[in-house]
Protein backbone atom coordinates (compact mmCIF):
# COMPACT_ATOMS: atom_id res chain seq x y z
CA UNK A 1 4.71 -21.83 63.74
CA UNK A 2 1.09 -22.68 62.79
CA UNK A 3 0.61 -25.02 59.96
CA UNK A 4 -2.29 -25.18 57.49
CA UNK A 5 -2.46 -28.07 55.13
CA UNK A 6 -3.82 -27.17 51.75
CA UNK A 7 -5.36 -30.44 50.18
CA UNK A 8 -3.83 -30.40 46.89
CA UNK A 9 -0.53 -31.54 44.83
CA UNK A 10 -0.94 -28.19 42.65
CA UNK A 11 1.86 -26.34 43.44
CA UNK A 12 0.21 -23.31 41.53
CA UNK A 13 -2.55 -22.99 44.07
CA UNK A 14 -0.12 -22.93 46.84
CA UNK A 15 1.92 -19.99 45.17
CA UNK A 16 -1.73 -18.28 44.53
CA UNK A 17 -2.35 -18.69 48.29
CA UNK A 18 1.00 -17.36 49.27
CA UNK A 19 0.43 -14.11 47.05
CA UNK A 20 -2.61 -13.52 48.94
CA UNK A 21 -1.44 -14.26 52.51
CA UNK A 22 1.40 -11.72 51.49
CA UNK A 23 -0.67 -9.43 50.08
CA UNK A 24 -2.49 -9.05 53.53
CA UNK A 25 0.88 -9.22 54.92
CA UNK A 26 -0.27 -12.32 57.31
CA UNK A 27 3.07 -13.66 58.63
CA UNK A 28 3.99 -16.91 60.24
CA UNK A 29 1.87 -19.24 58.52
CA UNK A 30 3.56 -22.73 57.15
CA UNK A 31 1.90 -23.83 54.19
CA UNK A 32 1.74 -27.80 53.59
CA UNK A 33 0.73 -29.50 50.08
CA UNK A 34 -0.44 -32.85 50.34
CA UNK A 35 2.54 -34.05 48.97
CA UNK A 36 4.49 -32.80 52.47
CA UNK A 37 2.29 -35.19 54.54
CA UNK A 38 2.24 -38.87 55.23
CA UNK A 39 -0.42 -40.11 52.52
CA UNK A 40 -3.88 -40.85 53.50
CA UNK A 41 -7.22 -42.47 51.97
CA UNK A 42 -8.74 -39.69 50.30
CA UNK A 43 -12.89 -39.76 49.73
CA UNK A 44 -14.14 -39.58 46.49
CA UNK A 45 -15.51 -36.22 45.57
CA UNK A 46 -18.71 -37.43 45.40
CA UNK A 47 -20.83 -34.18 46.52
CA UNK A 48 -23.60 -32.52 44.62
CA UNK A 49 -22.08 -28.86 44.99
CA UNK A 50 -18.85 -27.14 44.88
CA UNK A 51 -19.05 -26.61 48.53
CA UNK A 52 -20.08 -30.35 49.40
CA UNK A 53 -16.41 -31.57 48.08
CA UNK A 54 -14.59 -28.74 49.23
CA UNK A 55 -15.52 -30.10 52.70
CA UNK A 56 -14.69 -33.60 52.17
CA UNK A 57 -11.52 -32.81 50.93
CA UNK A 58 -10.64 -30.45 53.71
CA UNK A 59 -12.33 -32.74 56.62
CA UNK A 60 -10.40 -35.62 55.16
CA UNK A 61 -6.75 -33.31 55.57
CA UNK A 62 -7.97 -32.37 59.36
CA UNK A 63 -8.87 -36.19 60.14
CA UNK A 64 -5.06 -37.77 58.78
CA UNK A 65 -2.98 -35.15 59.60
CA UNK A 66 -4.85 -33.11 62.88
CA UNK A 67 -3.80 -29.96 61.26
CA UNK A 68 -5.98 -27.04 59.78
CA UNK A 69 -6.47 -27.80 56.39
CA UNK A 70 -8.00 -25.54 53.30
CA UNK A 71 -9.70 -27.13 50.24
CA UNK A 72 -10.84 -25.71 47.27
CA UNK A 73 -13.53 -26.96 44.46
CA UNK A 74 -14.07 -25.08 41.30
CA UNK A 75 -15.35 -24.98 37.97
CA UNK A 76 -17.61 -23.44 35.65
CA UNK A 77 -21.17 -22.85 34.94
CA UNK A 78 -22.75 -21.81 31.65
CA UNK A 79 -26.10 -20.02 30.91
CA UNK A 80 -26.99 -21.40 28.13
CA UNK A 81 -26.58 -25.48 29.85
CA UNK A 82 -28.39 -24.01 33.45
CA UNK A 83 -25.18 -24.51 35.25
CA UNK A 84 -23.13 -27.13 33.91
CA UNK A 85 -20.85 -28.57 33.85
CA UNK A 86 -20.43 -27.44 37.38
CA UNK A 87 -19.25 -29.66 39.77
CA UNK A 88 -18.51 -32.11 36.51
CA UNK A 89 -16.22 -29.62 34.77
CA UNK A 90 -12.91 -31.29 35.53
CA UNK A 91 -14.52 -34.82 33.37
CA UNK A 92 -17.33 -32.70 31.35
CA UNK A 93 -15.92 -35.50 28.22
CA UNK A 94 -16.12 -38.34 30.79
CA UNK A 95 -12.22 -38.78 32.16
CA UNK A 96 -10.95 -36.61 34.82
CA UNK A 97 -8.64 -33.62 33.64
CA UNK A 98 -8.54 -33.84 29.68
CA UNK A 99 -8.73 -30.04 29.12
CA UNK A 100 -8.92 -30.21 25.71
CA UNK A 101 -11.58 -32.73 25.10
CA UNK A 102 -13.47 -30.91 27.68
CA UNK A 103 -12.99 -27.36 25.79
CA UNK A 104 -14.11 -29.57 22.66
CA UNK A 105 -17.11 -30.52 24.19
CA UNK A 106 -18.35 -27.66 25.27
CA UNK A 107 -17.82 -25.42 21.97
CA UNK A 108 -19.59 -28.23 20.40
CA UNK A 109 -22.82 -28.08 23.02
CA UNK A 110 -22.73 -24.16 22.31
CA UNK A 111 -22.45 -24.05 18.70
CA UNK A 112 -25.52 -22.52 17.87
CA UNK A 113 -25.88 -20.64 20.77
CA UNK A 114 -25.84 -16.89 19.92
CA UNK A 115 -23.92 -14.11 21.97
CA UNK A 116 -25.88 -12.92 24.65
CA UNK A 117 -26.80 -16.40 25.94
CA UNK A 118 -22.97 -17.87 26.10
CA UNK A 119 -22.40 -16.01 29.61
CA UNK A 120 -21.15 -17.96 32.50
CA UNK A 121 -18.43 -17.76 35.30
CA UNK A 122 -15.85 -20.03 36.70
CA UNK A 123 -16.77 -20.62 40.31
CA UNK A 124 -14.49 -21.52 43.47
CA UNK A 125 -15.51 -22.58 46.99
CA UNK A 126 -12.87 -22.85 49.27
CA UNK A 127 -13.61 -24.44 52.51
CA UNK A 128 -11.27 -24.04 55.61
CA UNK A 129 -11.65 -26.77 58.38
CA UNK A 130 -9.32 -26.42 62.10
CA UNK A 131 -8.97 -29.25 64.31
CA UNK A 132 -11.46 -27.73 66.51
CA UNK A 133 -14.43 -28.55 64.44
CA UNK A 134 -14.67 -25.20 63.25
CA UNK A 135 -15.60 -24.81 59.14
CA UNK A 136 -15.78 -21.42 57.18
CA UNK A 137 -16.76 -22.00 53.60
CA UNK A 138 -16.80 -18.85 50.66
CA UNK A 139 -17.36 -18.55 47.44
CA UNK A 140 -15.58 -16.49 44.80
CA UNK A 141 -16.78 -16.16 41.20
CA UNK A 142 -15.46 -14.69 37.95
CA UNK A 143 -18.17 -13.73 35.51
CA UNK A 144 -17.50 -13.46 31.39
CA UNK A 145 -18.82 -16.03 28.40
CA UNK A 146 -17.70 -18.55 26.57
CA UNK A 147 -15.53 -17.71 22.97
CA UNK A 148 -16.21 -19.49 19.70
CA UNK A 149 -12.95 -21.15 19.64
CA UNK A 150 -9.47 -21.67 22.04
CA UNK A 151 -7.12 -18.26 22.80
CA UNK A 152 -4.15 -18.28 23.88
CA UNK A 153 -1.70 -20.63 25.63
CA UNK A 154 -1.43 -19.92 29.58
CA UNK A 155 -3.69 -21.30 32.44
CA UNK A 156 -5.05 -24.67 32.34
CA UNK A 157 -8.79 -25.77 32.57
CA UNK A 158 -10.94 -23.97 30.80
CA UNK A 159 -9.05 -20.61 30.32
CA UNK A 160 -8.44 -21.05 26.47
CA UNK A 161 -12.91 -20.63 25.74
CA UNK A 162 -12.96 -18.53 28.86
CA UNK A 163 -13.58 -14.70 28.04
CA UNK A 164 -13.62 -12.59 31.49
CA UNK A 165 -15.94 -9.77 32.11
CA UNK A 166 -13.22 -6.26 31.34
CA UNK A 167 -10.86 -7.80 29.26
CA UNK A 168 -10.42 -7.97 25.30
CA UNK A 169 -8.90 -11.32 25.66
CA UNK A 170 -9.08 -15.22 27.20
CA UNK A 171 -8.18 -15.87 30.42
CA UNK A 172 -6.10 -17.78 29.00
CA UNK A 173 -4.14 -15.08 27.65
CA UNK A 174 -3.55 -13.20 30.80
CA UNK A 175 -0.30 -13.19 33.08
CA UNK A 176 -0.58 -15.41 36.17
CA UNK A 177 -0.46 -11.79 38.21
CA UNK A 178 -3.54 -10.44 36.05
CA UNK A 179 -5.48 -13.23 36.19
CA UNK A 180 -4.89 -14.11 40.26
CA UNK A 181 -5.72 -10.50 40.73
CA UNK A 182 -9.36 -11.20 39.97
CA UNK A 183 -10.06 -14.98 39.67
CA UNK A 184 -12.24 -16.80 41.42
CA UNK A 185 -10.37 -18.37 43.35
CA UNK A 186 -8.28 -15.48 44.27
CA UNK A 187 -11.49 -14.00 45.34
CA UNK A 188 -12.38 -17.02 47.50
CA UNK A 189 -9.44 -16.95 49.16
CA UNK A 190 -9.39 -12.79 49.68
CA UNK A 191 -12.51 -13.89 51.74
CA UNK A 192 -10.58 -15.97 53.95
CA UNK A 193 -8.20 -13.84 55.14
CA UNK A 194 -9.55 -13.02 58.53
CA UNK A 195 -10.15 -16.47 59.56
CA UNK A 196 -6.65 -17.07 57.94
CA UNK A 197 -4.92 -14.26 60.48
CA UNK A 198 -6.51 -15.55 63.82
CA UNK A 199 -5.03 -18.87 62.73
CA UNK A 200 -1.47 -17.43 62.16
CA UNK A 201 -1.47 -15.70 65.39
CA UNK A 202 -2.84 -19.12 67.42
């Protein structure tokens, strides 16, 4: 059966992957986490774009492990800051993952910012590398604007200040089936469904 590594320890992201391999009804796909391989030096995410680490992380899986590997960056961007905190969103508050002093951060950079300039979107590249060389990168995005203050309870990152474009609510408040219905990552990943078939059926 063909393998595909996907270079991350998130078990959430490989559920979210599954969904959407099912959803196509692609068949005969194993799906590895990084935790189901022999570790491996792993680069620093170092690149100026989404799409730059996405790459690194998936040419790093291909180079240990010779197997076809899928990587994801994402984040989000804000108006009102032209962009940021972008690639920086996971240590906006300087050290890597604290969601809430993140959140904090960021309500505090928009506090005078009215209404119609706190838009933004959380952004995901996804980049699929296959021991041939071969590299498809796409990019999925899910517009909305930043709240006045946390919602809700579910999702992680940024979902509490997050308020998506058709809903009355966070994202943060949404089921894990609502909101992988039209993230941005499940929209990355929608995108890679064709190159995601041929590789089943190699």
């Amino acid at each position: 059966m063909p393998e595909l590594l996907v270079a991350s320890r998130n078990a959430k992201k490989l559920k979210e992957l599954r969904r959407v391999l099912d959803d196509a009804g692609i068949e005969g796909l194993s799906l590895l986490s990084l935790g189901d391989v022999p570790p491996f030096p792993e680069s620093p995410e170092s690149g100026a774009t989404f799409a730059d680490n996405a790459l690194i992380k998936a040419r790093d899986g291909v180079a240990a492990t010779g197997i076809a590997c899928l990587a994801d960056d994402s984040g989000i961007e804000v108006d009102a800051l032209n962009g940021m905190p972008g690639v920086l969103s996971a240590r906006w508050s300087g050290t890597h993952g604290q969601d809430q002093a993140n959140n904090e951060l960021l309500l505090g950079q928009l506090g005078d910012v009215p209404e119609e300039r706190r838009g933004g979107r959380f952004v995901s590249v996804c980049a699929l590398v296959l021991p041939d060389g071969s590299e498809t990168i796409v990019r999925g995005e899910w517009p909305g604007r930043i709240a006045r203050a946390p919602r809700g309870a579910g999702g992680f990152g940024y979902d509490p200040i997050f308020l998506p474009d058709g809903f009355d609510c966070a994202a943060a408040e949404l089921t894990p089936e609502q909101k992988n219905a039209v993230s941005h990552r499940g929209n990355a990943l929608r995108q890679l469904i064709p190159a995601l078939r041929a590789l089943a059926s190699s």
